[in-house]
Protein backbone atom coordinates (compact mmCIF):
# COMPACT_ATOMS: atom_id res chain seq x y z
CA UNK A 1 48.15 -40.58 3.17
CA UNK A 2 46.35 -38.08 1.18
CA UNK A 3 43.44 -36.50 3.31
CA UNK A 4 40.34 -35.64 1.08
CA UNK A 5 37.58 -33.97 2.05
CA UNK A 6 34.63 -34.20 -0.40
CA UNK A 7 32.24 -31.05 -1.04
CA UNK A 8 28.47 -31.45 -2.88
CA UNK A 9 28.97 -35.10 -2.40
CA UNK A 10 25.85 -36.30 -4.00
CA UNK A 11 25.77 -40.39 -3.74
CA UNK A 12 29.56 -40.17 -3.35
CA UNK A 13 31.25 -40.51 -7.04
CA UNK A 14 34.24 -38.78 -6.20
CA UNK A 15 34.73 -41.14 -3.25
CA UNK A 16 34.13 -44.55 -5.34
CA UNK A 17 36.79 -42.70 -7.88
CA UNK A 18 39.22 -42.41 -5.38
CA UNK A 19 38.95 -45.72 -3.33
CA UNK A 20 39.01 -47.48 -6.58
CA UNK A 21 42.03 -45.76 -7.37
CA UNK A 22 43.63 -46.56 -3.95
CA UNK A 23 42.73 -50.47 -4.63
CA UNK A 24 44.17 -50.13 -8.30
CA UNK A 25 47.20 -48.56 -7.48
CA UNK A 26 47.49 -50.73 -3.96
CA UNK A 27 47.95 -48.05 -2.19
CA UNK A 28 45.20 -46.43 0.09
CA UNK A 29 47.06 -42.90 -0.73
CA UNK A 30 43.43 -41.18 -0.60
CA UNK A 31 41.67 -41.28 2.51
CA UNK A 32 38.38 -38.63 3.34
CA UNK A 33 37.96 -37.03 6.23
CA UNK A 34 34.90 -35.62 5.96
CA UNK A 35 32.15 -34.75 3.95
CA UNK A 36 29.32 -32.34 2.82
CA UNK A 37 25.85 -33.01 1.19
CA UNK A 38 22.96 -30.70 1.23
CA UNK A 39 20.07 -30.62 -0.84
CA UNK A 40 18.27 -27.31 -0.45
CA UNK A 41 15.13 -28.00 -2.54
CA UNK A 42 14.43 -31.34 -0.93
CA UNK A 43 12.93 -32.44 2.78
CA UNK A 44 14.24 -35.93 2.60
CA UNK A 45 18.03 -35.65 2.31
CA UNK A 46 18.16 -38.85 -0.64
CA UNK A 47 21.41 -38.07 -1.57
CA UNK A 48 22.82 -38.27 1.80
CA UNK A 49 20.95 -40.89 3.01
CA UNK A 50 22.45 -43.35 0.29
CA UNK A 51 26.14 -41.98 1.80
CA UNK A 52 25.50 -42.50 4.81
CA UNK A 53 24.08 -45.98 4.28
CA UNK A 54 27.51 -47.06 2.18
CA UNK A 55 29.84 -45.10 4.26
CA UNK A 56 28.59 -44.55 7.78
CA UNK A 57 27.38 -41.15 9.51
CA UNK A 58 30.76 -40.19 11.20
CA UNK A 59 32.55 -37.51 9.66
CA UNK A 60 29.99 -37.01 7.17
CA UNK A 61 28.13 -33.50 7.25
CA UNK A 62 24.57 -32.76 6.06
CA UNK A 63 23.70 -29.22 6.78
CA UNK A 64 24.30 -26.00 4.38
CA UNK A 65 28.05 -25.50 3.43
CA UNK A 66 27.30 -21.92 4.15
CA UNK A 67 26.57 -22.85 7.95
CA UNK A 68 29.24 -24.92 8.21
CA UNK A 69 31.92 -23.26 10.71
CA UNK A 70 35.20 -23.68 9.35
CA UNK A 71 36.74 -24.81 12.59
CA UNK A 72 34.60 -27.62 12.08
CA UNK A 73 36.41 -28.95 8.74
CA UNK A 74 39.32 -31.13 9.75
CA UNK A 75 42.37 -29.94 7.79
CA UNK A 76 43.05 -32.00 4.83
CA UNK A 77 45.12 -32.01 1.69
CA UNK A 78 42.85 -32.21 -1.14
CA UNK A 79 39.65 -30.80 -1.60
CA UNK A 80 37.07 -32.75 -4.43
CA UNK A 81 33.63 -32.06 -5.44
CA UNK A 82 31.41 -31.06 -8.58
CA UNK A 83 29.60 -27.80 -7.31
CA UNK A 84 26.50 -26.38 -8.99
CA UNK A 85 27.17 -24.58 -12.32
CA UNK A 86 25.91 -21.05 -11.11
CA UNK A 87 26.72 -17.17 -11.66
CA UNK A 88 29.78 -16.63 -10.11
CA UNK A 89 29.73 -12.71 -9.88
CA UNK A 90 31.15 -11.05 -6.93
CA UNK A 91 27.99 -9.39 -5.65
CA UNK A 92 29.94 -6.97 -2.92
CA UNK A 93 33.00 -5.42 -1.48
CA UNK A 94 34.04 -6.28 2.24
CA UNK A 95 35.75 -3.60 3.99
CA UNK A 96 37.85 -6.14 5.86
CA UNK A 97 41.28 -8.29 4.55
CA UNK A 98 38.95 -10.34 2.99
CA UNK A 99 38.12 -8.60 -0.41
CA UNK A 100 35.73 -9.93 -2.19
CA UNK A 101 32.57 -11.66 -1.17
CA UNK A 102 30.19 -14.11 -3.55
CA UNK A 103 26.81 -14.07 -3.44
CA UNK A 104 24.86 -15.96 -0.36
CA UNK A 105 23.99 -19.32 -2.13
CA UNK A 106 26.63 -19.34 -4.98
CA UNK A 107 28.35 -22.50 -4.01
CA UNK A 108 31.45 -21.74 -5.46
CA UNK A 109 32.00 -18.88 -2.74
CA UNK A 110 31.64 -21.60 -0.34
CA UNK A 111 34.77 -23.57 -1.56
CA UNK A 112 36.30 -20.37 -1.68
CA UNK A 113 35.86 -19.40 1.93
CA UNK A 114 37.31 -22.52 3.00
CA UNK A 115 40.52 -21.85 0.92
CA UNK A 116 40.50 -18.14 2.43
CA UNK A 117 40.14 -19.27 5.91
CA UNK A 118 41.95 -22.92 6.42
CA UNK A 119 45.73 -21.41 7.76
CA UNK A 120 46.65 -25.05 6.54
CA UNK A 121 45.31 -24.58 3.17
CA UNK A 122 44.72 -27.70 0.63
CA UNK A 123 47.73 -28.73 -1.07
CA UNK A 124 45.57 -30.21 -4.46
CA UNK A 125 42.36 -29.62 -5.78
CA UNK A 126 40.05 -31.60 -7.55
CA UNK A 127 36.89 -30.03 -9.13
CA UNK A 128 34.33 -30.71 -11.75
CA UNK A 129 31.65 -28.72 -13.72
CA UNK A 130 29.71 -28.39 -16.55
CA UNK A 131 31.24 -27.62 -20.00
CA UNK A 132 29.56 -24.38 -20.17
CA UNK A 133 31.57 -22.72 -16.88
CA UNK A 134 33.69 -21.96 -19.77
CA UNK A 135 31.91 -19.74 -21.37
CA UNK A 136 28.83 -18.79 -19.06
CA UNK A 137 27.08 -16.15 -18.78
CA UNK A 138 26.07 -15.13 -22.46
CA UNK A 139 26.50 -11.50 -21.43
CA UNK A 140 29.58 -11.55 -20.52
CA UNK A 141 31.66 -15.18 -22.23
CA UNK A 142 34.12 -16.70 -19.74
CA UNK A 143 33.13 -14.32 -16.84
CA UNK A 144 32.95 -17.28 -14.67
CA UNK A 145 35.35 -19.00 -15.10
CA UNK A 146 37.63 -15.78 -14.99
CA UNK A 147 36.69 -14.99 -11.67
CA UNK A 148 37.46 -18.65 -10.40
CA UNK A 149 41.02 -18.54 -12.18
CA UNK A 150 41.48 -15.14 -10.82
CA UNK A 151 40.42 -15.95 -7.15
CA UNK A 152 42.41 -19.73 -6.94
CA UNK A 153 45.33 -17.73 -8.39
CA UNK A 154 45.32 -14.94 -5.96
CA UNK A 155 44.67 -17.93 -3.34
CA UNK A 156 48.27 -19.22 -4.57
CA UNK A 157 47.08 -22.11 -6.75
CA UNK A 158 47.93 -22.76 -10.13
CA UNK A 159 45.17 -24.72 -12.39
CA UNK A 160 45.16 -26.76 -15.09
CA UNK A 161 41.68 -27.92 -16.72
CA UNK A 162 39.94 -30.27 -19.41
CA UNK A 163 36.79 -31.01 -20.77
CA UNK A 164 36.57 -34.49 -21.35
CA UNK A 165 33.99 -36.43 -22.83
CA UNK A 166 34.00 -39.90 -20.85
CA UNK A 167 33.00 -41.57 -24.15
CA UNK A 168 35.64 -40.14 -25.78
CA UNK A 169 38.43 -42.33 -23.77
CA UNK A 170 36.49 -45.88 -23.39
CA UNK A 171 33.83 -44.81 -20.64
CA UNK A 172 30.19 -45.62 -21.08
CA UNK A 173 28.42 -42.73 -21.51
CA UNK A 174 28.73 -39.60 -23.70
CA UNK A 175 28.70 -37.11 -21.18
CA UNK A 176 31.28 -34.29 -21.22
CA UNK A 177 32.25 -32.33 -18.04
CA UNK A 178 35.23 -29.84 -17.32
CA UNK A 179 37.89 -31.14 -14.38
CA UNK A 180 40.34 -28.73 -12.89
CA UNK A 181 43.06 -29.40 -10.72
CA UNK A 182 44.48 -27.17 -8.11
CA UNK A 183 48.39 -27.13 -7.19
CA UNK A 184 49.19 -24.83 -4.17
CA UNK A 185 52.30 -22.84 -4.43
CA UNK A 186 53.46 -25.29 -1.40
CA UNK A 187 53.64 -28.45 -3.98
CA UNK A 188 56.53 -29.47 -5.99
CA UNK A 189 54.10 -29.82 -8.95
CA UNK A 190 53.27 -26.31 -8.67
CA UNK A 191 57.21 -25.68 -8.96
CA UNK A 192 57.26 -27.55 -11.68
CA UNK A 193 54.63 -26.54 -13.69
CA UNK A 194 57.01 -22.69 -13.17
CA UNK A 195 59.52 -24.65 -14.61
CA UNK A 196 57.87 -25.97 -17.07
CA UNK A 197 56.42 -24.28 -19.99
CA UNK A 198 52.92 -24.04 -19.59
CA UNK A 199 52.22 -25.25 -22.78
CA UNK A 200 53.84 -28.72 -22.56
CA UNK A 201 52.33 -28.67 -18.89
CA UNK A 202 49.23 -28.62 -20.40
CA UNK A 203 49.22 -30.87 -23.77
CA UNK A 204 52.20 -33.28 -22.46
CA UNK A 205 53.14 -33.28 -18.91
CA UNK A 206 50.66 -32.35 -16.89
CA UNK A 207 48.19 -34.48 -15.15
CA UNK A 208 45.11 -34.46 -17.36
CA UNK A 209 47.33 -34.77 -20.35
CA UNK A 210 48.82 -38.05 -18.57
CA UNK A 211 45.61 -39.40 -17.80
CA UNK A 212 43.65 -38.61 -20.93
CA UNK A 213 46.13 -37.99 -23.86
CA UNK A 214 45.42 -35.62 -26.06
CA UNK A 215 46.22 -35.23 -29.89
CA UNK A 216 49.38 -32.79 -30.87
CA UNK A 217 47.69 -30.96 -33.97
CA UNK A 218 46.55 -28.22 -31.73
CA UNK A 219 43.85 -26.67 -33.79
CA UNK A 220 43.97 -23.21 -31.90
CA UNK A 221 46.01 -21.44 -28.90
CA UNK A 222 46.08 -18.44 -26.83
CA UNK A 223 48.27 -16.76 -24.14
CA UNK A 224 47.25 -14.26 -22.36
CA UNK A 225 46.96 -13.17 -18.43
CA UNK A 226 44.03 -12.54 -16.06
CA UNK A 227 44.78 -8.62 -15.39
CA UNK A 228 42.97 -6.51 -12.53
CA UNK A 229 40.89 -7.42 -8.93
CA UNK A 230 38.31 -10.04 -8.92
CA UNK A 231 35.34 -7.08 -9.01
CA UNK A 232 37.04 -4.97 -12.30
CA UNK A 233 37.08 -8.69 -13.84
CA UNK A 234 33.25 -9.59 -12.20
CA UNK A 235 32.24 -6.26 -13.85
CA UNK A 236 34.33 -6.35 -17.69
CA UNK A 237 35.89 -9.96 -18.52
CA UNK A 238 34.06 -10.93 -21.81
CA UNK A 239 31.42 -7.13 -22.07
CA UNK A 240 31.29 -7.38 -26.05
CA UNK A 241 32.68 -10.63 -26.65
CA UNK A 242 30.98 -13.21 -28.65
CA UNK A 243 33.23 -15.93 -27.64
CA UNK A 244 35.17 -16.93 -24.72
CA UNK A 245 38.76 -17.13 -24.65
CA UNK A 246 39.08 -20.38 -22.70
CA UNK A 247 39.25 -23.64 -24.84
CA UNK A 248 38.99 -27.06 -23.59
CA UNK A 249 42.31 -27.38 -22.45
CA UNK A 250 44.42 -25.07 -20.47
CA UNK A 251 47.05 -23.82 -17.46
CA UNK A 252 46.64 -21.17 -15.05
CA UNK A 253 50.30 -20.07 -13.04
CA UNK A 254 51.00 -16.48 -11.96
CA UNK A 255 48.13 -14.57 -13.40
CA UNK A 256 49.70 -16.45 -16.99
CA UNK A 257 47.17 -18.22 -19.19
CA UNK A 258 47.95 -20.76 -22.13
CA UNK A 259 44.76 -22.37 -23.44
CA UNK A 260 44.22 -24.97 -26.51
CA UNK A 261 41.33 -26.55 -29.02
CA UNK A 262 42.74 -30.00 -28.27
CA UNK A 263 40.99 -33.34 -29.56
CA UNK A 264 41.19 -36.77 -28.10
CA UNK A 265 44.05 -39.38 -28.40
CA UNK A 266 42.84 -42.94 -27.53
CA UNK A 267 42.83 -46.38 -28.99
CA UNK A 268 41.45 -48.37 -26.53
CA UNK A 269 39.03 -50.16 -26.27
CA UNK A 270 35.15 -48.72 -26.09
CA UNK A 271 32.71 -49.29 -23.95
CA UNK A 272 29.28 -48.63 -25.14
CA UNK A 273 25.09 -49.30 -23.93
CA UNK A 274 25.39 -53.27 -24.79
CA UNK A 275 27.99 -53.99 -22.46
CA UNK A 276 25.79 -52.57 -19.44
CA UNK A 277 22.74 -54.04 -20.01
CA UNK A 278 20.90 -56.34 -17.56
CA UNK A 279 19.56 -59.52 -18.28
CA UNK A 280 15.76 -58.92 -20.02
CA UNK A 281 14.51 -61.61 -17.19
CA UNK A 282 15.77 -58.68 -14.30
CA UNK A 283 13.90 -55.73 -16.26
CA UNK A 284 10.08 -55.25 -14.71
CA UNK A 285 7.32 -54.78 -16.55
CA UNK A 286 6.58 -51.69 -16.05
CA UNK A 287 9.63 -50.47 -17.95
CA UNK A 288 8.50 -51.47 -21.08
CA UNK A 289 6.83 -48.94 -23.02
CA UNK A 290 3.00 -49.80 -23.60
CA UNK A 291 1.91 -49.82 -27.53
CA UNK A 292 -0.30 -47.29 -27.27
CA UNK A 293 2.16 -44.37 -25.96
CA UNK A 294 4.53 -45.97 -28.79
CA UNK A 295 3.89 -42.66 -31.04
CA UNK A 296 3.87 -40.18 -28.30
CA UNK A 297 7.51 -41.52 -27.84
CA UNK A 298 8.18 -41.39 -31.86
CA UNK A 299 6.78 -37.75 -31.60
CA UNK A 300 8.84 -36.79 -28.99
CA UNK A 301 12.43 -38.44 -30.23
CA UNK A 302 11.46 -36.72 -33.99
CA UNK A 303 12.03 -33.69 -36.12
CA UNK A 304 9.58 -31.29 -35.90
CA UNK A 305 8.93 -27.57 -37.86
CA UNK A 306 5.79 -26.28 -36.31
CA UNK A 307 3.85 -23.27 -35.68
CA UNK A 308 3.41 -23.00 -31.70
CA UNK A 309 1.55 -20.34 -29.33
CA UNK A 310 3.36 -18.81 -26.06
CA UNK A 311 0.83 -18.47 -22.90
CA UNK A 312 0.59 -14.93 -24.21
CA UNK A 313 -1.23 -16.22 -26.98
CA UNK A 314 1.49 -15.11 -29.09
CA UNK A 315 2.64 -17.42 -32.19
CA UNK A 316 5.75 -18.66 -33.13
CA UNK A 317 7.88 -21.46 -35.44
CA UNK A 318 9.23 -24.20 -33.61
CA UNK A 319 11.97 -25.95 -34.86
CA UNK A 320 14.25 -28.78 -33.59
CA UNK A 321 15.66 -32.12 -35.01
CA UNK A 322 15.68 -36.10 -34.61
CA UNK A 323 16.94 -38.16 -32.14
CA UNK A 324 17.79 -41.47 -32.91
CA UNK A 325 14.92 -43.79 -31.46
CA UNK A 326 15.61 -46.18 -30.12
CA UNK A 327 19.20 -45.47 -28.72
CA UNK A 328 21.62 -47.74 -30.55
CA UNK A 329 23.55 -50.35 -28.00
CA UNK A 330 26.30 -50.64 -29.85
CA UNK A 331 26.98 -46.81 -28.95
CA UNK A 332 27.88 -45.48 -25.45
CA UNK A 333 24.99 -43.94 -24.09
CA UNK A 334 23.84 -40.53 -24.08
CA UNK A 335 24.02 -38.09 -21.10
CA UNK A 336 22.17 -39.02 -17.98
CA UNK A 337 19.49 -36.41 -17.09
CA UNK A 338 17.98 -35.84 -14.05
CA UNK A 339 14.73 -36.44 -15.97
CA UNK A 340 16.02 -39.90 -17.20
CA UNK A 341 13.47 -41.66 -14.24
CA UNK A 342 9.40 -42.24 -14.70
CA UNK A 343 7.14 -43.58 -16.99
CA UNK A 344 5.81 -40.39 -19.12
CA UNK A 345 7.16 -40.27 -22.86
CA UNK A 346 10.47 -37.73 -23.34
CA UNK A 347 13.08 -36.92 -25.62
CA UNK A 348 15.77 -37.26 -23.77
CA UNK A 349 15.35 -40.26 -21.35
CA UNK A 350 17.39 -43.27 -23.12
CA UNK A 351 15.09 -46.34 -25.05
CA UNK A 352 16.62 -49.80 -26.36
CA UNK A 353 14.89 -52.26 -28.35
CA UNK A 354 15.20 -55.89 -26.50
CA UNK A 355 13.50 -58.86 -27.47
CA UNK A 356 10.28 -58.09 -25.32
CA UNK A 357 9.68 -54.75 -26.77
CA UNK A 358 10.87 -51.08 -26.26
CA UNK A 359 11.77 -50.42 -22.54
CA UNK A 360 13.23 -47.51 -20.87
CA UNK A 361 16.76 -48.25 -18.48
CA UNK A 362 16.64 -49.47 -15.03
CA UNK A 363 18.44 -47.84 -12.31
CA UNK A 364 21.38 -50.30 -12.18
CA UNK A 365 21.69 -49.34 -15.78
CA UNK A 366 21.77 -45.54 -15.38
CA UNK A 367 24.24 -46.35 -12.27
CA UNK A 368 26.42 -48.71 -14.79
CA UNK A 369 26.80 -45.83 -17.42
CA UNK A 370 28.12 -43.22 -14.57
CA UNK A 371 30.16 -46.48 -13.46
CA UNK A 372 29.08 -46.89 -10.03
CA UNK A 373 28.19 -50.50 -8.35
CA UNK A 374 25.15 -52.20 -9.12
CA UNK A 375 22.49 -51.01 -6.85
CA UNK A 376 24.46 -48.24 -5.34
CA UNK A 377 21.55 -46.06 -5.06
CA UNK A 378 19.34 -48.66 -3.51
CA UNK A 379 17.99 -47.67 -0.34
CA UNK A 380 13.86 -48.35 1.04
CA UNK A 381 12.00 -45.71 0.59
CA UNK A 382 13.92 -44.38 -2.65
CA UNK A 383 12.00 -44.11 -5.61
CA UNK A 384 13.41 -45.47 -8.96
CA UNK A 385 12.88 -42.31 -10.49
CA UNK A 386 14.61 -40.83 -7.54
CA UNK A 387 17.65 -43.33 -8.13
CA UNK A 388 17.42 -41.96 -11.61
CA UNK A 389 17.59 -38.19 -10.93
CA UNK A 390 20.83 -39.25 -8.33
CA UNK A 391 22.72 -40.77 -11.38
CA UNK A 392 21.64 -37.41 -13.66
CA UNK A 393 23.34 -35.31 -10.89
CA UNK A 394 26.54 -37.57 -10.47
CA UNK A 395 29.30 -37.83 -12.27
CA UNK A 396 31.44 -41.03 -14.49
CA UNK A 397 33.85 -42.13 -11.98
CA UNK A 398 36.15 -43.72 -13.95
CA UNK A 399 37.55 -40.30 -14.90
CA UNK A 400 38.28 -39.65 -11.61
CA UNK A 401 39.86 -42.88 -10.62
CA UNK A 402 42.11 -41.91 -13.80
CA UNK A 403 43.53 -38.50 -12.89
CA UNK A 404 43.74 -40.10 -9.33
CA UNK A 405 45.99 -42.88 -10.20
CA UNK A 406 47.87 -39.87 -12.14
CA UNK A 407 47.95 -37.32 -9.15
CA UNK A 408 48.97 -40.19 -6.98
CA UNK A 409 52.57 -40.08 -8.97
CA UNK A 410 52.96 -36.17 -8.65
CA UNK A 411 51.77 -36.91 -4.68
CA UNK A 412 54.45 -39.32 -4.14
């Protein structure tokens, strides 16, 4: 039995990933302990609330991270969650055993105190992001993701990563994320992966290239290792670079770094908006999109080259292209914004054509393309739009039941 804690739990995606993969592989290998969700910005705790509702209030946690005493995390063996995509700097120098120290409300430094401070640390790690960690902040490309390499490896973990678009292997929505895993020097994987070159770890043997296979042209590679503390690498990794040097595959073991340009390698089949969609006779009127905000939608979804004027009064061009309107079903869908709920015309909230007219989705559609149960968000006193900025937030948890099912092989 694999215990799991799971961190910035939102509605719980990483949980429905790994109980799903537990009742495909018949196993129950994963089983979680306990759990985090916190919501700074709002007074009613949605997000938890929906948890608790599915999985019960016992050993579920929803107070700040930061507050949480680490005495009060049961030890466990893997740690999941998809933290906020934030500036990762190290802000200041302790003059303790400690080192370095994040800044207060950088959630990352949170996941990193409980790796510092657990004497039984984690044996695995499962994480998610945004695409951009890669490469964030402008000023300085691949700072952040540097100092996360750099801190997990002095931490004794080696890391491999991916940036998958779910579409791209057979899931229902185009919406591309980076996963990491984390191997503590404790693990036989972690062994192996020494063993192993870290190369072939990465675009043949290793997890992620199990569970989502990957193409063997390599279009570009680098080696190279993470040299000096976490604050000399806070304060120089990227100064001057226009690119980062991390690509959307890659190993971390030892300080050593191979990365790749990899491309997908799947011939299954594809799931896309059609096969989602609820019967017209379940959608409520008031998703249908009245005639007479028709062009403000058109607008919106089009190309547009005009002349605008800042608050300042000052004027500028304003350029940006089309979108296709309305979304095509026989395409998976586009990426789930937190935005995606309410009535008020957008670019970027999804619109089919059905037989009644143009409608926006309903929530057991938006929960469908992040592959969740129908109605997982439902709860009284939860907003649709609400429901709709959960499923922007989450995460597709089919890729997580796949690397699960995979880790579950390295596990036993």
């Amino acid at each position: 039995m694999i215990k799991t804690i799971e961190l910035f739990a939102g509605v719980g995606g990483f949980r429905v990933g790994l109980e799903r993969a537990n009742k495909h592989i018949k196993k129950n290998i994963y089983e979680i302990v306990w759990s985090n969700q916190w919501e700074p910005s709002s007074k009613v705790q949605h997000a938890s609330l929906i948890y608790e509702k599915i999985w019960g209030k016992e050993n579920h946690n929803n107070t700040n991270i930061e507050d949480v005493n680490i005495k009060d995390i049961p030890d466990h063996d893997l740690l999941v969650g998809g933290f906020p995509c934030q500036d990762y700097s190290v802000a200041t120098t302790l003059k303790n055993s400690k080192g370095l120290l994040g800044k207060k409300g950088v959630l990352w430094w949170s996941i990193h105190r409980i790796l510092s401070e657990k004497k039984k640390k984690p044996k695995y790690l499962l994480l998610e992001n945004v695409d951009r960690l890669l490469s964030s902040p402008s000023s300085q490309r691949g700072r952040d993701f540097a100092v996360m390499l750099k801190s997990l490896d002095e931490l004794g973990y080696a890391v491999e990563w991916r940036v998958i678009n779910a579409s791209d292997y057979g899931f229902p929505q185009r919406r591309r994320r980076v996963f990491f895993i984390g191997y503590h020097k404790t693990t036989k994987t972690y062994k192996k992966i020494k063993s192993n070159s870290i190369d072939s770890w990465a675009l043949l043997n290793g997890v992620m290239a199990k569970s989502f296979p990957i193409a063997q042209n390599v279009v570009k590679e680098r080696y190279f290792d993470i040299k000096g503390d976490l604050k000399s690498i806070s304060e120089n990794f990227g100064v001057g670079e226009k690119t980062s040097p991390f690509l959307n595959s890659g190993v971390l073991i030892d300080g050593h770094i191979y990365t790749a340009k990899t491309s997908e390698n799947f011939d299954g089949k594809k799931t896309v908006l059609k096969d989602i969609l609820v019967d017209e006779s379940d959608v409520p009127q008031e998703y249908y999109i009245d005639y007479n905000e028709l062009d403000k939608w058109k607008y919106l979804k089009g190309a547009k080259k005009e002349i605008r004027k800042s608050v300042s009064g000052y004027e500028y061009n304003y350029s940006e292209g089309s979108m296709v309107f309305p979304d095509s079903i026989h395409e998976p869908g586009r990426t789930i914004i937190t935005g995606e709920g309410g009535k008020s015309p957008s670019r970027f909230k999804h619109v089919i054509s059905s037989k009644n007219g143009f409608r926006r989705l309903v929530p057991i559609e938006l929960e469908r393309l992040n592959m969740f149960p129908d109605n997982h968000t439902l709860l009284e006193g939860i907003s649709d739009t609400k429901r709709a900025f959960l499923m922007g937030n989450a995460l597709v948890v089919g890729i997580v039941q796949t690397i699960a099912e995979t880790l579950s092989l390295e596990i036993s």
